[in-house]
C-alpha atoms as a PDB file:
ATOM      1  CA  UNK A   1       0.000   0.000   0.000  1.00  0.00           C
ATOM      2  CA  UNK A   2       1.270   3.377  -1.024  1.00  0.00           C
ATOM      3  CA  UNK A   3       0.537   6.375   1.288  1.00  0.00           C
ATOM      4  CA  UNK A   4       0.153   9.458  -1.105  1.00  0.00           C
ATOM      5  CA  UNK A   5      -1.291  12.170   1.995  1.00  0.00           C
ATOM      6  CA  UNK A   6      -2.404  11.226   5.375  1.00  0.00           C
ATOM      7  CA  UNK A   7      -5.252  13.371   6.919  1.00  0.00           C
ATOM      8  CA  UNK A   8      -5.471  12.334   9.829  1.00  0.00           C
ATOM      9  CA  UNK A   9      -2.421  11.698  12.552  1.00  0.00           C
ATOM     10  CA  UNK A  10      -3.606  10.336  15.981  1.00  0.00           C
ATOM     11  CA  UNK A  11      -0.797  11.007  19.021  1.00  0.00           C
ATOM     12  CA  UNK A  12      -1.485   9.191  22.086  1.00  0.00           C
ATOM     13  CA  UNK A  13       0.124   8.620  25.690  1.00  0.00           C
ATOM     14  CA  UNK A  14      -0.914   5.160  26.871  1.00  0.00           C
ATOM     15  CA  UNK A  15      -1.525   4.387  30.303  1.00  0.00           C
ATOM     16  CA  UNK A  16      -3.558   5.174  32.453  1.00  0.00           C
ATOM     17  CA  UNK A  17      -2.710   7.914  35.360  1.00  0.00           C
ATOM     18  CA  UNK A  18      -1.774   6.751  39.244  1.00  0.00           C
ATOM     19  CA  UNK A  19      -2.546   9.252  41.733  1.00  0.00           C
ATOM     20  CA  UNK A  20       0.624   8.296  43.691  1.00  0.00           C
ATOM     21  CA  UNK A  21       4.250   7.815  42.211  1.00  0.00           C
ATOM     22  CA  UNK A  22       6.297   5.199  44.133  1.00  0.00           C
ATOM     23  CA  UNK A  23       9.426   6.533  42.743  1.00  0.00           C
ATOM     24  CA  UNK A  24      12.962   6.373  44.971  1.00  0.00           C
ATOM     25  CA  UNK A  25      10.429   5.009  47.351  1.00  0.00           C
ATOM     26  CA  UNK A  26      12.048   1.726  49.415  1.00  0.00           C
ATOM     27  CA  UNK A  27       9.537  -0.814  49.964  1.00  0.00           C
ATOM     28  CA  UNK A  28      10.224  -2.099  53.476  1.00  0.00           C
ATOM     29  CA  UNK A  29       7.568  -5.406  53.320  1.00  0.00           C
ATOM     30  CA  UNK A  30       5.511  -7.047  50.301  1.00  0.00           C
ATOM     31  CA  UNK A  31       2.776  -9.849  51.430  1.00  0.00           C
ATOM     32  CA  UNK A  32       1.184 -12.213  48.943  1.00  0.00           C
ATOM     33  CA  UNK A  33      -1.890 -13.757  50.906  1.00  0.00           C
ATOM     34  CA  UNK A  34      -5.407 -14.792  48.946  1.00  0.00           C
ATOM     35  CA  UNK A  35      -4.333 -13.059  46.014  1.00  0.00           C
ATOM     36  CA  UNK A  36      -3.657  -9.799  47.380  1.00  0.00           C
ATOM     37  CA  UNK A  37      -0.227  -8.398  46.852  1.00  0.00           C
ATOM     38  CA  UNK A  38       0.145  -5.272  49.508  1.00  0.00           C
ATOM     39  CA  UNK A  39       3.842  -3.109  49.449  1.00  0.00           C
ATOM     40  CA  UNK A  40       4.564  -1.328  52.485  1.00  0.00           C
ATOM     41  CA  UNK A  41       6.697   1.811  51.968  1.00  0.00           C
ATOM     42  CA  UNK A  42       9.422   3.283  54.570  1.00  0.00           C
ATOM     43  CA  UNK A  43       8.770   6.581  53.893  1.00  0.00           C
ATOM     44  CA  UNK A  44       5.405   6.542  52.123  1.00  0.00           C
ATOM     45  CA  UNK A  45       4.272   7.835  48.417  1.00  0.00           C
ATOM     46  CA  UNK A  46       4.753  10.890  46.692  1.00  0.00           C
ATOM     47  CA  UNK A  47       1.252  12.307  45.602  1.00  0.00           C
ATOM     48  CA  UNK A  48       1.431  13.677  41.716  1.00  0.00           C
ATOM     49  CA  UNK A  49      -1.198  16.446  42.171  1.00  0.00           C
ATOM     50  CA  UNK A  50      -0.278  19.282  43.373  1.00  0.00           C
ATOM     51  CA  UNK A  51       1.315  20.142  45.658  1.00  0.00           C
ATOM     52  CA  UNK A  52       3.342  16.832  45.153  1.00  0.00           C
ATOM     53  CA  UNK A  53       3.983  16.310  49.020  1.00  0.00           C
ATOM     54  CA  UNK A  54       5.140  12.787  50.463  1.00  0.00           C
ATOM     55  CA  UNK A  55       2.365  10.639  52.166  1.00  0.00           C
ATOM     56  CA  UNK A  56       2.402   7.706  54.091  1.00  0.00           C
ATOM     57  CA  UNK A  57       0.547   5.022  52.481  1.00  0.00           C
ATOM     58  CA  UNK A  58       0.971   1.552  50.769  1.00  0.00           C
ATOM     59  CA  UNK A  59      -0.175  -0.392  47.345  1.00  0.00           C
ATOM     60  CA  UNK A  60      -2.901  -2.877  47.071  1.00  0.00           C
ATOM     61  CA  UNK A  61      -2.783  -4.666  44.136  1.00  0.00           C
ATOM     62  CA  UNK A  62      -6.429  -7.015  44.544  1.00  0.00           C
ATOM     63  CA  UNK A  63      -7.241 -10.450  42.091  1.00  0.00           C
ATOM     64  CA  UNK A  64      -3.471 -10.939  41.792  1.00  0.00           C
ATOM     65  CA  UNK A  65      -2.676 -14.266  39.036  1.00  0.00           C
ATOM     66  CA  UNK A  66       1.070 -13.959  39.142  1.00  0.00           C
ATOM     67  CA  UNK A  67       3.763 -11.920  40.886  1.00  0.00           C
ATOM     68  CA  UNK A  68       7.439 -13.083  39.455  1.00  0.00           C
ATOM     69  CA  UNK A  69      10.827 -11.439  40.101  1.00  0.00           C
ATOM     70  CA  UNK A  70      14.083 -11.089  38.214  1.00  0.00           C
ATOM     71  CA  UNK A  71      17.091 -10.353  39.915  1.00  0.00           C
ATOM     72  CA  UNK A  72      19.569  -9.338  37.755  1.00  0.00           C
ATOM     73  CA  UNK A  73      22.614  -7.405  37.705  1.00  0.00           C
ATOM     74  CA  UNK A  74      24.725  -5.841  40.570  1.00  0.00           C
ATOM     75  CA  UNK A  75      23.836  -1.930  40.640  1.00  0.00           C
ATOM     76  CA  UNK A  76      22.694  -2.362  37.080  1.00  0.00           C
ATOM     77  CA  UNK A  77      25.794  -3.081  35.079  1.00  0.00           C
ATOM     78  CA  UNK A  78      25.938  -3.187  31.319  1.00  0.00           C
ATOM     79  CA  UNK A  79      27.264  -6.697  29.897  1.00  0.00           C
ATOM     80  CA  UNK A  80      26.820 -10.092  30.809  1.00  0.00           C
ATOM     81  CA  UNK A  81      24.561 -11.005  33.586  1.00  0.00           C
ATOM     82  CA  UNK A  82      23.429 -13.574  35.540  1.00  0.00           C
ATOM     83  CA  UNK A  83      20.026 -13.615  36.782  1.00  0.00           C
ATOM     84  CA  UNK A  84      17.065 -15.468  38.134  1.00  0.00           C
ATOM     85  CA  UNK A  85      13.148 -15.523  37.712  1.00  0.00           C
ATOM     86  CA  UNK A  86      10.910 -16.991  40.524  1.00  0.00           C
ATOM     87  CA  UNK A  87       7.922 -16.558  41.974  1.00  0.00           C
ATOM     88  CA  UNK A  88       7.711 -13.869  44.722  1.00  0.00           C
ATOM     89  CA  UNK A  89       6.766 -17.070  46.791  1.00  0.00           C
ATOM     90  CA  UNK A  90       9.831 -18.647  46.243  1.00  0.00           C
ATOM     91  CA  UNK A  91      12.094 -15.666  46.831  1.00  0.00           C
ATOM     92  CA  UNK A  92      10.278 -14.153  49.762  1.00  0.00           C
ATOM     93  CA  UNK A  93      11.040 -17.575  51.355  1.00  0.00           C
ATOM     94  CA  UNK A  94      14.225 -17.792  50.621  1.00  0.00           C
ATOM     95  CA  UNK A  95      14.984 -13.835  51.905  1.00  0.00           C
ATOM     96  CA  UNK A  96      12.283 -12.668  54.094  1.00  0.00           C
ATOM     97  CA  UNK A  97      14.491  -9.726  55.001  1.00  0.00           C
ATOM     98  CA  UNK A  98      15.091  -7.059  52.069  1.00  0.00           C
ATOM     99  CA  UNK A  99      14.392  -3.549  51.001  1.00  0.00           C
ATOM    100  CA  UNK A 100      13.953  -2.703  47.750  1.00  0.00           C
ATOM    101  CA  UNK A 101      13.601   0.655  45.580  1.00  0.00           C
ATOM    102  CA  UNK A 102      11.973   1.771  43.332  1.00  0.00           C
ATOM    103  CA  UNK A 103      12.931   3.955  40.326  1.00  0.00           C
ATOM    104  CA  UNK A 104      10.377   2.950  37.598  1.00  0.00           C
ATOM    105  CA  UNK A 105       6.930   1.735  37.364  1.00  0.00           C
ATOM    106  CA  UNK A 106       5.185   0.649  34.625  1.00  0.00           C
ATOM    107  CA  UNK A 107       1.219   0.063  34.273  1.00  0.00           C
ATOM    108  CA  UNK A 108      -0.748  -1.588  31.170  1.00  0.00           C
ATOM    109  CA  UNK A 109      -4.140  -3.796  31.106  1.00  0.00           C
ATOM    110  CA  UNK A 110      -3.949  -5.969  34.302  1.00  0.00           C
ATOM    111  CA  UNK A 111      -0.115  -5.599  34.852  1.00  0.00           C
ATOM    112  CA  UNK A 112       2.219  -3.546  36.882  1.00  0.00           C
ATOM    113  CA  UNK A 113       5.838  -3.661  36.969  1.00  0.00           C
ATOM    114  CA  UNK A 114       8.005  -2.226  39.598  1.00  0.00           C
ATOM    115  CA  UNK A 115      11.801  -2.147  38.871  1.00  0.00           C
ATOM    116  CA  UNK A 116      14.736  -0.546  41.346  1.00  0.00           C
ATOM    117  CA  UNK A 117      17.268  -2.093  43.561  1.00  0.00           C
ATOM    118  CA  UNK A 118      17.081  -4.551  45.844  1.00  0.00           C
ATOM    119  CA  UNK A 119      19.493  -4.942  49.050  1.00  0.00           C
ATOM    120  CA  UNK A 120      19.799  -7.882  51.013  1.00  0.00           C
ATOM    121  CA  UNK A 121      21.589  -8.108  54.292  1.00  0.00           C
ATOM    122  CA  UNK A 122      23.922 -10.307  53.109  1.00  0.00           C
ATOM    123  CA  UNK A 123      24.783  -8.720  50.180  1.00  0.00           C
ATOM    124  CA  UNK A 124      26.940  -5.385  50.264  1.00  0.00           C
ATOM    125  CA  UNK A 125      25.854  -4.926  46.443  1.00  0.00           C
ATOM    126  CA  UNK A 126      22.388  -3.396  45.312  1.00  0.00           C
ATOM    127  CA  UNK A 127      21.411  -5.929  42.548  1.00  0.00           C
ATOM    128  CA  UNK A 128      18.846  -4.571  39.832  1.00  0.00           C
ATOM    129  CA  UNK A 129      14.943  -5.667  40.375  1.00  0.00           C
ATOM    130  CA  UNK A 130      11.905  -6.221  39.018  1.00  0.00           C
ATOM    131  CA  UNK A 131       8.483  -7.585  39.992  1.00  0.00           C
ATOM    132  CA  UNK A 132       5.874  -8.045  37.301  1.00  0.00           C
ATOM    133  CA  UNK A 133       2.315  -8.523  38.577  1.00  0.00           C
ATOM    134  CA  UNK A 134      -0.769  -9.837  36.387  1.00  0.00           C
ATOM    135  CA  UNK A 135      -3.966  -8.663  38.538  1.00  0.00           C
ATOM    136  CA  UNK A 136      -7.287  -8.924  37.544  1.00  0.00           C
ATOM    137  CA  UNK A 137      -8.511  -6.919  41.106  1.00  0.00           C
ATOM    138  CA  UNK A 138      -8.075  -3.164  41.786  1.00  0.00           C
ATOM    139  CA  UNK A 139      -4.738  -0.729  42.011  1.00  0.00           C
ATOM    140  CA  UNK A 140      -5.590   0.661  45.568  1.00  0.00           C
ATOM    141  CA  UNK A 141      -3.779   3.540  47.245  1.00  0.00           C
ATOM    142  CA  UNK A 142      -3.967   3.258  50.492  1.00  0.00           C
ATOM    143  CA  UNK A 143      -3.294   6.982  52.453  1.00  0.00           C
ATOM    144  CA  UNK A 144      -4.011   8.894  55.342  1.00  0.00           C
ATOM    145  CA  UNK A 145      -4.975  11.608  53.372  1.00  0.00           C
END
């Protein structure tokens, strides 16, 4: 098919907009129970409307499917890598202590993805992170605003 002149041009920003952003926000506890994934937050959320002020809160993530985690490199080096997928069942079982931050989110039709670095105790390393969540439920914000 040739193109000769296009009329019409349609720009869009998919997505769909989060009240909150969890962004350099360290997650301090994530529980998996009856397929509801909830992240606590050490320092709470950071609210996008103005004025964008910090508030304590947490994520609800409601009708979760599947929550799997990749650890991959050590403070996100370029190169080979070693990594490893499991389910956040697995790895919360095998490290029930960790912190983990957060410095990009991603959102499309029943998925979320949270990426950052993850510390361990035993580790002096951050290693690069990410959880990828199918959900069927509700995104909840939970604040005390």
């Amino acid at each position: 098919m040739i193109w000769k002149d296009i009329d019409m041009r349609t720009v869009c920003k998919p997505g769909h907009p989060v009240p909150y952003s969890l962004h350099d926000m360290r997650v301090s506890d994530i529980t998996l129970s009856d397929g509801q994934l909830t992240l606590q937050f050490e320092t709470g959320l950071i609210r996008i409307a103005e004025p964008c002020v910090q508030v304590d809160g947490r994520v609800v993530l409601t009708g979760v499917e599947s929550c799997e985690v990749w650890r991959l490199s050590p403070n996100g080096e370029y190169g080979s890598f070693s990594g490893k997928k499991q389910t956040w069942e697995k790895f919360s079982r095998k490290h029930p202590e960790f912190s983990f931050e957060v410095t990009d989110e991603l959102y499309g039709f029943n998925q979320v993805r949270y990426e950052g670095y993850l510390s361990l105790p035993d580790r002096e390393k951050l290693t690069e992170f990410c959880m990828a969540v199918y959900y069927t439920g509700d995104l909840i914000y939970e604040t005390e605003e």
